[in-house]
Protein backbone atom coordinates (compact mmCIF):
# COMPACT_ATOMS: atom_id res chain seq x y z
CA UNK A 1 -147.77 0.02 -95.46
CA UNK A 2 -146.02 -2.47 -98.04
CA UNK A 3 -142.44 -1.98 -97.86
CA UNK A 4 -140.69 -1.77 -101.42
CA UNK A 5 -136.81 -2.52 -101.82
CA UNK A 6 -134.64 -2.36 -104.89
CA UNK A 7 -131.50 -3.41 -105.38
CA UNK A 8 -129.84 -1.99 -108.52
CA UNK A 9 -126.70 -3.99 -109.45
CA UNK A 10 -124.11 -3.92 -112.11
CA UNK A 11 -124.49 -7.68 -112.93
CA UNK A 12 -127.44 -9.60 -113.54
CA UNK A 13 -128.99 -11.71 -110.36
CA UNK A 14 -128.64 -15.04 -112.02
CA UNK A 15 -130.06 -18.20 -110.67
CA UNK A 16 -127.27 -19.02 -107.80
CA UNK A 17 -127.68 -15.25 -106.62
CA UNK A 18 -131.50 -15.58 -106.43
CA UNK A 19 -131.38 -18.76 -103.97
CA UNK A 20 -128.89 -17.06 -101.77
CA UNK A 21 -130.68 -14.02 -101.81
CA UNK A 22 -133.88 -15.84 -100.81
CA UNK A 23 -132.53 -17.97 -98.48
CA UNK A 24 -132.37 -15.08 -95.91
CA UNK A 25 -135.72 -16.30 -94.29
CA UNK A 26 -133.91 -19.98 -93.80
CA UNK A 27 -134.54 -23.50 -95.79
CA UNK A 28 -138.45 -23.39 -94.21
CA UNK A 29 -139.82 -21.16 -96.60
CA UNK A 30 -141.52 -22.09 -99.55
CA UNK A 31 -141.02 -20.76 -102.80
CA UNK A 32 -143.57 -20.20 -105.39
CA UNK A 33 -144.01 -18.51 -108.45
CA UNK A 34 -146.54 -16.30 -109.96
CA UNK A 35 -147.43 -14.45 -113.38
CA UNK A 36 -145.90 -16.96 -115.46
CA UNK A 37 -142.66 -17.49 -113.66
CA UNK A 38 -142.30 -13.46 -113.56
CA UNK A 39 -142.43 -13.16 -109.72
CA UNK A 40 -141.25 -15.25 -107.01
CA UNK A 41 -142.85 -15.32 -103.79
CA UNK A 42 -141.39 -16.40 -99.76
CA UNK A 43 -144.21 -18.00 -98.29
CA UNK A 44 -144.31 -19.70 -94.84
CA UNK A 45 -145.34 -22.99 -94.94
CA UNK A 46 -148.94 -22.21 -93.92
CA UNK A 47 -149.34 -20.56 -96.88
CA UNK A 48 -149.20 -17.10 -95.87
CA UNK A 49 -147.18 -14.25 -98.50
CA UNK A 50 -144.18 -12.78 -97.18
CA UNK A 51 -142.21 -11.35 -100.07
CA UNK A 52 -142.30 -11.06 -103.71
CA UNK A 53 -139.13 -10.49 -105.64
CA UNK A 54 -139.67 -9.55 -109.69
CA UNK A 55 -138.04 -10.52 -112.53
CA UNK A 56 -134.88 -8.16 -112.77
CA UNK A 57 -134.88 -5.59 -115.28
CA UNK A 58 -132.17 -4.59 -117.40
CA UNK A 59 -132.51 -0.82 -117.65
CA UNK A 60 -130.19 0.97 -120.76
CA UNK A 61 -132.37 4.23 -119.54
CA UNK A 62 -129.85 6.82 -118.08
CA UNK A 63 -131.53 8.81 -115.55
CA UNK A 64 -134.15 6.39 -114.38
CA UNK A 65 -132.95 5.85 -110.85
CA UNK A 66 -132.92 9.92 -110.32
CA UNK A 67 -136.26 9.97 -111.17
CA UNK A 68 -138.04 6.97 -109.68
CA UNK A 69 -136.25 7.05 -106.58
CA UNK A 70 -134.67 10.38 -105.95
CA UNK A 71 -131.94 12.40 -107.19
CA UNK A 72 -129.35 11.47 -104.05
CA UNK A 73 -129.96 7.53 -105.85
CA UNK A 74 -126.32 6.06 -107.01
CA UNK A 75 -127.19 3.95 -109.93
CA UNK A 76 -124.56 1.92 -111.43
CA UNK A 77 -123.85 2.95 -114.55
CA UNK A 78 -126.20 1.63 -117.51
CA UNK A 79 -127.04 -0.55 -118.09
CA UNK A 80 -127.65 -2.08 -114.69
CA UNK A 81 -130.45 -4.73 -113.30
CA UNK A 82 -133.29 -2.96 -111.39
CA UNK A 83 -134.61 -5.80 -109.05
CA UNK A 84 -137.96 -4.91 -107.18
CA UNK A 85 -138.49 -7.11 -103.49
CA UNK A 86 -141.91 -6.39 -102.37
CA UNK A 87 -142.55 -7.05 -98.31
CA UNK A 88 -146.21 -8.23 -97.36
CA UNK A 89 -148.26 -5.51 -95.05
CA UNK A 90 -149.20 -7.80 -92.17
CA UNK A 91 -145.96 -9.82 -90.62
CA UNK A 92 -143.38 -7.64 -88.98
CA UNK A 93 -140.81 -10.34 -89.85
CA UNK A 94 -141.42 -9.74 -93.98
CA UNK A 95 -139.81 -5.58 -93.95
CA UNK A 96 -136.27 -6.94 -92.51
CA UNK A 97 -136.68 -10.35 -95.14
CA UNK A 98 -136.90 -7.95 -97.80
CA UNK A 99 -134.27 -6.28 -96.53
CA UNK A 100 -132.09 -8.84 -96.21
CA UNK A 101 -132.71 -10.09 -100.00
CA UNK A 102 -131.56 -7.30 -101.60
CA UNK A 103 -128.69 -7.02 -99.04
CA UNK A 104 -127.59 -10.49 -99.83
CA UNK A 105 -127.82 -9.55 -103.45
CA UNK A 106 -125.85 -6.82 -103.12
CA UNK A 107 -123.29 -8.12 -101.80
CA UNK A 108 -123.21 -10.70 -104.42
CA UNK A 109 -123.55 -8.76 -107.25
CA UNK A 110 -121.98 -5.14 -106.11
CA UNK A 111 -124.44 -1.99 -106.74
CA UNK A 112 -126.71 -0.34 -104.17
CA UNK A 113 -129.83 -0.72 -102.63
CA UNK A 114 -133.07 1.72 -101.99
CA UNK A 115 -134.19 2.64 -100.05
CA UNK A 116 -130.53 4.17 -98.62
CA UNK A 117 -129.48 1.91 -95.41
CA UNK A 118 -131.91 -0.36 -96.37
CA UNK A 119 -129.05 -3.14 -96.82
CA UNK A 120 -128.89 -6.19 -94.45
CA UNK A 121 -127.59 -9.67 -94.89
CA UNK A 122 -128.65 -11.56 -91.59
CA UNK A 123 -130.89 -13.98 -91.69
CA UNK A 124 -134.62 -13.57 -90.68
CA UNK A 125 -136.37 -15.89 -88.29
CA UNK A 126 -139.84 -16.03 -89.18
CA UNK A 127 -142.32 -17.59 -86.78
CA UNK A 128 -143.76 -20.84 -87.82
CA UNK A 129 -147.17 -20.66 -86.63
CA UNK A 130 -148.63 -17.35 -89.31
CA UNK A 131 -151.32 -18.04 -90.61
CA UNK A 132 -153.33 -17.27 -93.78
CA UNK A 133 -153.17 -17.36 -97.60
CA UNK A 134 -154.67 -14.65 -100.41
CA UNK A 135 -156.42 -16.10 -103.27
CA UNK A 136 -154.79 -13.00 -104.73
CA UNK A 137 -151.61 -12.60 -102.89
CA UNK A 138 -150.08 -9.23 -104.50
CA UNK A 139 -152.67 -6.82 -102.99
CA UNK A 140 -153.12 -5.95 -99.03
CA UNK A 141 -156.32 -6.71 -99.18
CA UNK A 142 -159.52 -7.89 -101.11
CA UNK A 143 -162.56 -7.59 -101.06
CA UNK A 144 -165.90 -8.29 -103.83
CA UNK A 145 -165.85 -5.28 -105.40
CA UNK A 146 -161.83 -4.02 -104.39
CA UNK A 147 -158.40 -4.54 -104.62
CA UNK A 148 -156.28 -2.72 -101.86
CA UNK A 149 -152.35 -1.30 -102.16
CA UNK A 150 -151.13 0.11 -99.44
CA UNK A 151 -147.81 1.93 -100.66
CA UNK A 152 -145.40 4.33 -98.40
CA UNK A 153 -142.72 4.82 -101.65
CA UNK A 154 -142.27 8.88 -102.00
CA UNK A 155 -142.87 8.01 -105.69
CA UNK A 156 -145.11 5.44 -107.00
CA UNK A 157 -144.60 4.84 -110.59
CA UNK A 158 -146.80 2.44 -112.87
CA UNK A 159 -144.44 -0.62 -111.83
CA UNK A 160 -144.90 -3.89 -114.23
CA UNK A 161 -146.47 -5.20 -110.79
CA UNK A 162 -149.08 -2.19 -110.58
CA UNK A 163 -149.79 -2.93 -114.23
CA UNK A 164 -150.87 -6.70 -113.72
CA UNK A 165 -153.07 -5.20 -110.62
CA UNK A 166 -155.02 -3.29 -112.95
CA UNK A 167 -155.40 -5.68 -115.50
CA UNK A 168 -156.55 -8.42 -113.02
CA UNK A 169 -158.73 -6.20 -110.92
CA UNK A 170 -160.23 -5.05 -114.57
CA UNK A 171 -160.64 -8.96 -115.09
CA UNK A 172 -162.42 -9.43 -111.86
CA UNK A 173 -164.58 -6.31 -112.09
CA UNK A 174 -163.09 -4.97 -109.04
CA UNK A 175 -161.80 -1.21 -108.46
CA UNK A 176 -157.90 -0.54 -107.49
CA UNK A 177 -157.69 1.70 -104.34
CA UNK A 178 -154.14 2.53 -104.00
CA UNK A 179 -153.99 3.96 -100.17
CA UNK A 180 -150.62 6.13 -98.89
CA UNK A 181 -149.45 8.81 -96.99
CA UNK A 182 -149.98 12.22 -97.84
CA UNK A 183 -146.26 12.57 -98.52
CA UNK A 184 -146.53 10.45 -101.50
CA UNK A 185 -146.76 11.41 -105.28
CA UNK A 186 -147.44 9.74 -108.51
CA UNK A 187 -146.18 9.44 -111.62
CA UNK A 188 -147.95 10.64 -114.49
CA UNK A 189 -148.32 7.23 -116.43
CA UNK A 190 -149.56 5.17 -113.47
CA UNK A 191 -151.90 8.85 -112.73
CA UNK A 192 -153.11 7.76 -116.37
CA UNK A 193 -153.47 4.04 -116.06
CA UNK A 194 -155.53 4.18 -113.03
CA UNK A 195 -157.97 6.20 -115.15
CA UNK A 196 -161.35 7.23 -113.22
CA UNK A 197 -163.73 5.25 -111.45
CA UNK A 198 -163.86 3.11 -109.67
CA UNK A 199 -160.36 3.25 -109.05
CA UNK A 200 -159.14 5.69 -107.04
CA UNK A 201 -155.93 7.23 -105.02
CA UNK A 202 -156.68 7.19 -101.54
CA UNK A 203 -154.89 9.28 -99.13
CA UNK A 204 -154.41 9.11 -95.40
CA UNK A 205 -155.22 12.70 -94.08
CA UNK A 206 -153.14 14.10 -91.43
CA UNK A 207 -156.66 15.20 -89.32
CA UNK A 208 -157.87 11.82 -89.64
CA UNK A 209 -160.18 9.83 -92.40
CA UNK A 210 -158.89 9.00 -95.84
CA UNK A 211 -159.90 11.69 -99.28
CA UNK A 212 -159.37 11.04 -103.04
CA UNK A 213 -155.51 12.61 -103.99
CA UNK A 214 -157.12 13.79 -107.39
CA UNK A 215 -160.58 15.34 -106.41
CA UNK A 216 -159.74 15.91 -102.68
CA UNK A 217 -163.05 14.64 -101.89
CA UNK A 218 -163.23 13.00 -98.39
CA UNK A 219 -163.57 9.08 -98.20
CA UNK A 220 -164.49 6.17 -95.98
CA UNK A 221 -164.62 2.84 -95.56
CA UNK A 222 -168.05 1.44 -96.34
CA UNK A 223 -169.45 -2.14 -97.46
CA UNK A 224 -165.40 -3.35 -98.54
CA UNK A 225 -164.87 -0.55 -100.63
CA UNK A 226 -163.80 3.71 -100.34
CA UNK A 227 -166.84 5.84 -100.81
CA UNK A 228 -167.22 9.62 -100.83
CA UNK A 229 -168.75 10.86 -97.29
CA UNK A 230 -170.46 14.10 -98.23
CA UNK A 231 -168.75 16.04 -101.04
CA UNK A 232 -166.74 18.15 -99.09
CA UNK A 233 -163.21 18.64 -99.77
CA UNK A 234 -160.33 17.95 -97.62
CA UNK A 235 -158.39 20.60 -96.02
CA UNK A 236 -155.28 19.19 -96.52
CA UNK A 237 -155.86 18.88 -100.48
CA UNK A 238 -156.50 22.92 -101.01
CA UNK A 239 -154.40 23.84 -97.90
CA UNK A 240 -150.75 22.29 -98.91
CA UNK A 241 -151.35 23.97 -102.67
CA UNK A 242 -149.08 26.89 -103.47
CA UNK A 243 -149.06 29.63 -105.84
CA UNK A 244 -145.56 28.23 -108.57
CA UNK A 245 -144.54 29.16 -111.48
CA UNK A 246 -144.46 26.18 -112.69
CA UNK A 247 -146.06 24.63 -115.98
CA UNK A 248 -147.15 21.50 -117.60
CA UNK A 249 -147.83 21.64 -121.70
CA UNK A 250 -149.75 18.20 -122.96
CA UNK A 251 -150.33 17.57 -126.12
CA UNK A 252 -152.97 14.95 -126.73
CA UNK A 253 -153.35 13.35 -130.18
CA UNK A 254 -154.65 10.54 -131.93
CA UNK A 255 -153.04 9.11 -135.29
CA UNK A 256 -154.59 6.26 -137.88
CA UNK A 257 -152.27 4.73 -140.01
CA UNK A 258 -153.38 2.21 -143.31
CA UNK A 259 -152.19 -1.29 -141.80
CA UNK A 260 -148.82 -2.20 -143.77
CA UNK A 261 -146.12 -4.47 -143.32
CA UNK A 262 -143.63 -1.25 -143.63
CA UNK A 263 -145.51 0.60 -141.22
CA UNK A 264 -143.05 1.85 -138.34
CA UNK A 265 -145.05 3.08 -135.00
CA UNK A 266 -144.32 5.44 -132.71
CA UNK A 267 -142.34 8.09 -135.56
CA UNK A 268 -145.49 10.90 -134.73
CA UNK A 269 -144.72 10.45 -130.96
CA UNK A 270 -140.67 11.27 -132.01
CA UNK A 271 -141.67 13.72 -134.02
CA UNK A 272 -143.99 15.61 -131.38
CA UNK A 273 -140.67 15.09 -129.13
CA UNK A 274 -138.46 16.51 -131.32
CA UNK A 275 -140.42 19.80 -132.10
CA UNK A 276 -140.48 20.42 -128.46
CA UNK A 277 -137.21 19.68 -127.18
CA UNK A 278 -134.80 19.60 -129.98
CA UNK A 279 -134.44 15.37 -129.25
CA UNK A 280 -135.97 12.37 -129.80
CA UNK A 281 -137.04 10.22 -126.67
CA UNK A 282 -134.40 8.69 -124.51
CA UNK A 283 -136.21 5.43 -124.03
CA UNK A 284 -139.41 3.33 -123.89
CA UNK A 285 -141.01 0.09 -122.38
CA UNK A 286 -144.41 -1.02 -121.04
CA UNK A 287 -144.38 0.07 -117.38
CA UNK A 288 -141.57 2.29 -115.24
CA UNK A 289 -138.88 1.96 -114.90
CA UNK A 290 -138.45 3.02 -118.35
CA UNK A 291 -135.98 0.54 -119.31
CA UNK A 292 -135.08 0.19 -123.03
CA UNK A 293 -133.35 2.66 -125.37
CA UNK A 294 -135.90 4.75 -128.39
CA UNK A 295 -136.52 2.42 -130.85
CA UNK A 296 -139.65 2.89 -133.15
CA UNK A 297 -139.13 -0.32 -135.19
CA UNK A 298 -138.36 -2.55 -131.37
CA UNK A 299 -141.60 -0.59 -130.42
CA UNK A 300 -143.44 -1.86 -133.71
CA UNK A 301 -142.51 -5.29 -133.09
CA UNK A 302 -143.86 -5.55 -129.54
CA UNK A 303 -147.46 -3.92 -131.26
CA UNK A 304 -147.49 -6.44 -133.65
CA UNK A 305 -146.87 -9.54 -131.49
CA UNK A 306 -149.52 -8.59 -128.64
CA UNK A 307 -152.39 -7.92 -131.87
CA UNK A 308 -155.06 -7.76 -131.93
CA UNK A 309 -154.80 -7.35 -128.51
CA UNK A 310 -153.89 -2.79 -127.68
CA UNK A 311 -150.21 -2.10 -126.56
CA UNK A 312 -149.59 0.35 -123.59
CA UNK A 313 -146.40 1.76 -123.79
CA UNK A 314 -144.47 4.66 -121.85
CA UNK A 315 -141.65 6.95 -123.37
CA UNK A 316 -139.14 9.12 -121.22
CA UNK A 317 -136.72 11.75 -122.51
CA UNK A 318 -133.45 12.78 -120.99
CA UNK A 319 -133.06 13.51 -117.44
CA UNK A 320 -132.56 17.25 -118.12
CA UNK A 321 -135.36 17.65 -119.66
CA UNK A 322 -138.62 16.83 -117.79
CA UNK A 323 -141.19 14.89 -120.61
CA UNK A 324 -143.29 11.67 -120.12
CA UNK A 325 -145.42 9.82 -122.50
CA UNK A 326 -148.08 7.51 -122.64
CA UNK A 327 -148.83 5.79 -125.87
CA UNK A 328 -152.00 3.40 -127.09
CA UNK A 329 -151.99 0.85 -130.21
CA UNK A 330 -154.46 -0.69 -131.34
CA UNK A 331 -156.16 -2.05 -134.56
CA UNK A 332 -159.99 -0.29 -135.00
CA UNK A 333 -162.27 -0.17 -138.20
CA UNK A 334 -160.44 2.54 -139.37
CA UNK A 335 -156.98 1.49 -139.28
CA UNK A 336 -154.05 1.32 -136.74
CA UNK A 337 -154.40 3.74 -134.27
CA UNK A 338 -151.71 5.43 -131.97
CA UNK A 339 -153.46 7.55 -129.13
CA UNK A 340 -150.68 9.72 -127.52
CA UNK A 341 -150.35 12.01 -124.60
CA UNK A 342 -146.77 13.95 -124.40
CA UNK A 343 -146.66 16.32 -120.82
CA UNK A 344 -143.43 18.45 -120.92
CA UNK A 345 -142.22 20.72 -117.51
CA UNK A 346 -140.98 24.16 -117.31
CA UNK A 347 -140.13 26.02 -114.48
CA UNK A 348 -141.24 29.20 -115.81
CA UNK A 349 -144.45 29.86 -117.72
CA UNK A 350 -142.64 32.03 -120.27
CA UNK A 351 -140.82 28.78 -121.36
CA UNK A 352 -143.73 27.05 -122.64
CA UNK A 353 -143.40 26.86 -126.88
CA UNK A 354 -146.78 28.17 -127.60
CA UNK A 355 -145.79 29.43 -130.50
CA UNK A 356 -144.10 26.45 -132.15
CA UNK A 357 -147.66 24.43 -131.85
CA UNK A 358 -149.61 25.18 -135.24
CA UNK A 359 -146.19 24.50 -136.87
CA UNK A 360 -146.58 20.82 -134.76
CA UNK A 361 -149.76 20.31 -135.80
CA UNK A 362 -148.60 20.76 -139.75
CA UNK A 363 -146.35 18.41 -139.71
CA UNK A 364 -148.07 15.35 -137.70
CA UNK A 365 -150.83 16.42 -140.57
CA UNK A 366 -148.41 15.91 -143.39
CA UNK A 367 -146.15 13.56 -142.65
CA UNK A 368 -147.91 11.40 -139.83
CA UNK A 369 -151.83 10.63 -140.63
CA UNK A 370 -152.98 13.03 -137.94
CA UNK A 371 -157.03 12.64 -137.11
CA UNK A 372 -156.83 15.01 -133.68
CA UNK A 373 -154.42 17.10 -131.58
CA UNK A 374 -155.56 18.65 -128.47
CA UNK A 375 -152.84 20.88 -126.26
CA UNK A 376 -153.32 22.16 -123.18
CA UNK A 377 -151.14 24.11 -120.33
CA UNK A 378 -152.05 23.67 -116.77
CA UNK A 379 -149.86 25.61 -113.23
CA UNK A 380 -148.39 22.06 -112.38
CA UNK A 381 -144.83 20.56 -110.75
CA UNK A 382 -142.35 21.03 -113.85
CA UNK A 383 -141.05 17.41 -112.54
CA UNK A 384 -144.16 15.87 -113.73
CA UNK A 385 -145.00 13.89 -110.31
CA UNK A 386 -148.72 14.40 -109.23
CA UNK A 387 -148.89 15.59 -105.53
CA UNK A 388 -152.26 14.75 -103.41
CA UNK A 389 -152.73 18.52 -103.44
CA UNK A 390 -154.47 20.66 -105.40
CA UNK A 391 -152.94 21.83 -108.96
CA UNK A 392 -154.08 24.08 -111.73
CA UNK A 393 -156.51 22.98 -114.19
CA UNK A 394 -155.80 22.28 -117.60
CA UNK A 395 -156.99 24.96 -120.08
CA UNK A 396 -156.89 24.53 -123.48
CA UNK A 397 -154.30 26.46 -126.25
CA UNK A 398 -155.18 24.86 -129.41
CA UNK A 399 -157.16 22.00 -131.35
CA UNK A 400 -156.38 20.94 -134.64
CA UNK A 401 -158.80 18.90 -136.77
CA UNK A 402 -157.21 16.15 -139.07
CA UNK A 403 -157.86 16.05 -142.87
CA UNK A 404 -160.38 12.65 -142.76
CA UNK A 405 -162.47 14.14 -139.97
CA UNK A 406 -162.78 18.05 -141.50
CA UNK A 407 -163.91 15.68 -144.82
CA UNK A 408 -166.77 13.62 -142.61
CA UNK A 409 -167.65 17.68 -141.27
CA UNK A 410 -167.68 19.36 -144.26
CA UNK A 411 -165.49 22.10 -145.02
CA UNK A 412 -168.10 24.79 -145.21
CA UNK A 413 -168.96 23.41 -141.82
CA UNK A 414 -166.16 23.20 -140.26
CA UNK A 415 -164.39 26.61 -140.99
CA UNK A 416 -167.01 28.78 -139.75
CA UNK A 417 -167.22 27.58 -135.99
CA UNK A 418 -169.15 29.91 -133.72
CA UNK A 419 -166.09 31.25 -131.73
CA UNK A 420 -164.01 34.35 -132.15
CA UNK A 421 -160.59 32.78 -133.50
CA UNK A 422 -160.80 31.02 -136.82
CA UNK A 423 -158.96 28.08 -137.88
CA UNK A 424 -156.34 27.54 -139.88
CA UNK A 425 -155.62 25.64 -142.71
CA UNK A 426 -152.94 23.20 -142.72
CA UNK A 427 -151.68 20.72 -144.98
CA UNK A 428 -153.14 20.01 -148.83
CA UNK A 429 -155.56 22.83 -150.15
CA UNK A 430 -157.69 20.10 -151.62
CA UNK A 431 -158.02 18.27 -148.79
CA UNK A 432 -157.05 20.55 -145.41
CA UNK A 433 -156.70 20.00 -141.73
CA UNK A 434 -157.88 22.86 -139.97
CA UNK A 435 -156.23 23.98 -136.47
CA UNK A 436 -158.51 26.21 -134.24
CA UNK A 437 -156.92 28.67 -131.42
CA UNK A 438 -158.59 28.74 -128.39
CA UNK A 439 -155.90 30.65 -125.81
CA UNK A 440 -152.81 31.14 -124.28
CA UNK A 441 -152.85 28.86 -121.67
CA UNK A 442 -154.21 31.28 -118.68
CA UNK A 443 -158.32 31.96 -119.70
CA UNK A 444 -160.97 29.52 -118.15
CA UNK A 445 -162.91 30.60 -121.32
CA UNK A 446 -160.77 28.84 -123.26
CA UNK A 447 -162.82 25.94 -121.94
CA UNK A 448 -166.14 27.42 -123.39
CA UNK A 449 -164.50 27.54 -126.85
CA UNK A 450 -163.76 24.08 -126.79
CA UNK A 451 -166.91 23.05 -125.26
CA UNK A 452 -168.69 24.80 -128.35
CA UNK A 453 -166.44 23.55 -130.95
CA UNK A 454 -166.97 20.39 -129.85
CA UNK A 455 -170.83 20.58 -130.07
CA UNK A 456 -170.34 22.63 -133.55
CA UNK A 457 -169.08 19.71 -134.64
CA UNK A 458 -171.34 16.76 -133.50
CA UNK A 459 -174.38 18.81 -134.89
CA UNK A 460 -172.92 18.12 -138.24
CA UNK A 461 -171.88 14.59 -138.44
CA UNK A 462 -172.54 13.41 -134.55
CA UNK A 463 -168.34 13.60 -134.54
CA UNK A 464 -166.58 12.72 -130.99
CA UNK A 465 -164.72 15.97 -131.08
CA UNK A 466 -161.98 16.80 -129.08
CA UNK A 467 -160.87 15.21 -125.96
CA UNK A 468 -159.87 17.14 -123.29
């Protein structure tokens, strides 16, 4: 399995730092560097990939460390310089170089390193004669229609390095199969940015084989890629779930805003956060660690430079209080478009603010160009990490239907829907949004409602509809 360290130091690892750092393999490695400068790679001189160390990271987010890498982590206080070293799969020599890298540093710099007792500054003899190379060095293996991770981290968050994968394997028309231990869990924004197939989350299963962590279906290794065998689940998917209290609330909506130069992104997502939890988010960037402090207009900037060309972004709120966000820009026909999904936790299913959500979906009608809102509650970890296990579905609470789209409908149309609760109007009488109950978070019917709304809808106007 690749072997991630991180060194998390109170000063920045400048230049001099870096070259003592990586001159714990000795003066016969090469150095090389990748994505633009943003990663620097220990090769031998054959060729072959032994280490990759990232660009640092400042990170202003407090909290961060606790989440990514466990709650026993000592972080330096923020802001501090998060500083990824990534060890190669095959040589044995490239764990105890990595090691020794962000030992050096470390030392250099003060902080700590992670994993705990990870630390070493000796030097590492590496033999001369490895062979190989990797047109595409930063995966474990490659093959026409797949890239390969192999990953052992307890949590594996959407890294800027995972990020790039997916892009280039997107490029290439290949699949991502990220492959780990059954132990290991993911965060909800790199759960999102894998999406569905063909990449998937393989997992190594205790009885032998490989299954998909987020169908449980059993897998193998045919023609270079991970196929489903026969449909069957495996046992240790259903057996390891457990009966918790716990719950997940999503809300899911989509915003369109006239392009302006006085348009300020990323105030609906605040606003969402703030009618949950009292408090705007702690902090934002474009991968995890989230790294820089809430700033809508900062966040509007970034949109605007990468246009036309969509912005991913990821939003965190305070450690105490378990919400994650994912967050799409980008220009369409109709405007500028935010697509946001906001996942809160709650240890206990009373907690979950069903009642405050027709009052949320009023105001992102009013004040922030609302076109959709789905919410749904599903029996999931209240820390928001995705286990390879099996978790409650989500079922559906509410939909709300934005003033442009009710319009394209047809009000007539729209407000009689064939399902028992009716909507609601929010918003301006002459021009409503309508929000339509569908349950409290515990019926499977709920799903039927939707289902039927949804084709109520496109037999008027051939409208998308909700999304679950």
């Amino acid at each position: 399995m690749t072997k991630d360290v991180i060194a998390l130091t109170p000063k920045m690892p400048d230049q001099a730092s870096l070259l003592a750092a990586l001159h714990a393999g000795g003066p016969d490695l090469e150095l090389t560097a990748t994505d633009e400068g943003a990663v620097i790679q220990l090769r031998t001189a054959a060729g072959r990939p032994l280490v990759s160390v990232e660009a640092p990271l400042l990170v202003h987010v407090p909290g961060e460390a606790k989440r990514l890498l466990g709650a026993e982590t000592a972080a330096p206080q923020t802001p501090y310089w998060w500083t990824e070293v990534r060890a190669s799969t095959a040589p044995p020599e490239a764990e105890p170089l990595a090691e020794s890298v962000c030992g050096r540093l470390t030392m250099l710099l003060g902080g700590t390193t992670w994993p705990p007792g990870a630390a070493r500054t000796t030097r590492v003899t590496v033999p001369d004669e490895l062979p190989g190379t990797q047109d595409f060095p930063t995966v474990d293996a490659l093959t026409d229609s797949t890239a390969v991770v192999l990953s052992d981290r307890p949590l594996l968050p959407l890294t800027t390095w995972l990020s790039d994968i997916l892009r280039a394997t997107a490029q290439s028309n290949r699949a991502l199969h990220l492959v780990t231990p059954p132990h290991v869990r993911l965060t909800l924004p790199l759960r999102s940015g894998l999406g569905g197939a063909p990449n998937r989350w393989v997992v190594q299963d205790p009885q032998g084989g490989y299954y998909d962590g987020l169908s449980g279906v059993r897998l193998a290794w045919q023609n270079g890629t991970f196929l489903p065998i026969d449909g069957t689940l495996a046992d240790a998917f259903t057996a390891g779930a457990a009966p918790t209290g716990h719950r997940q609330l999503t809300v899911s909506f989509r915003t369109v805003h006239t392009p302006d130069e006085r348009l300020v992104l990323g105030r609906a997502l605040e606003a969402a956060w703030r009618h949950l939890t009292g408090s705007p988010p702690l902090g934002w960037g474009t991968a995890e660690p989230v790294n820089l402090p809430w700033s809508p207009h900062q966040l509007t900037d970034l949109a605007r430079d990468r246009a036309p060309a969509p912005t991913q972004l990821v939003a965190v709120g305070a450690p105490d209080r378990p919400a994650i966000a994912t967050q799409r820009i980008a220009r369409t026909t109709a405007g500028v478009a935010e697509e946001i999904s906001l996942t809160l936790g709650y240890e206990r299913p009373q907690d979950v603010p069903l009642d405050t959500l027709e009052s949320l979906a009023a105001t992102l009608v009013t004040e922030h160009d609302l076109t959709t809102m789905l919410t749904t509650v599903r029996a999931a970890r209240a820390d928001l990490t995705l286990p390879p296990q099996v978790e409650g579905p989500p079922l559906p609470v509410s939909f709300t239907l934005g003033p442009r789209d009710v319009k394209k409908i047809g009000l007539p149309h729209a407000t009689r829907p064939p399902i028992a609760a009716q909507p609601r109007h929010l918003g301006s009488p002459a021009s409503p949004a309508l929000h339509y109950p569908l349950g409290d978070g515990t019926d499977p019917k709920a799903w039927t409602a939707l289902q039927t709304l949804n084709a109520y809808f496109k037999s008027a106007v051939g409208s998308p509809g909700p999304r679950p």
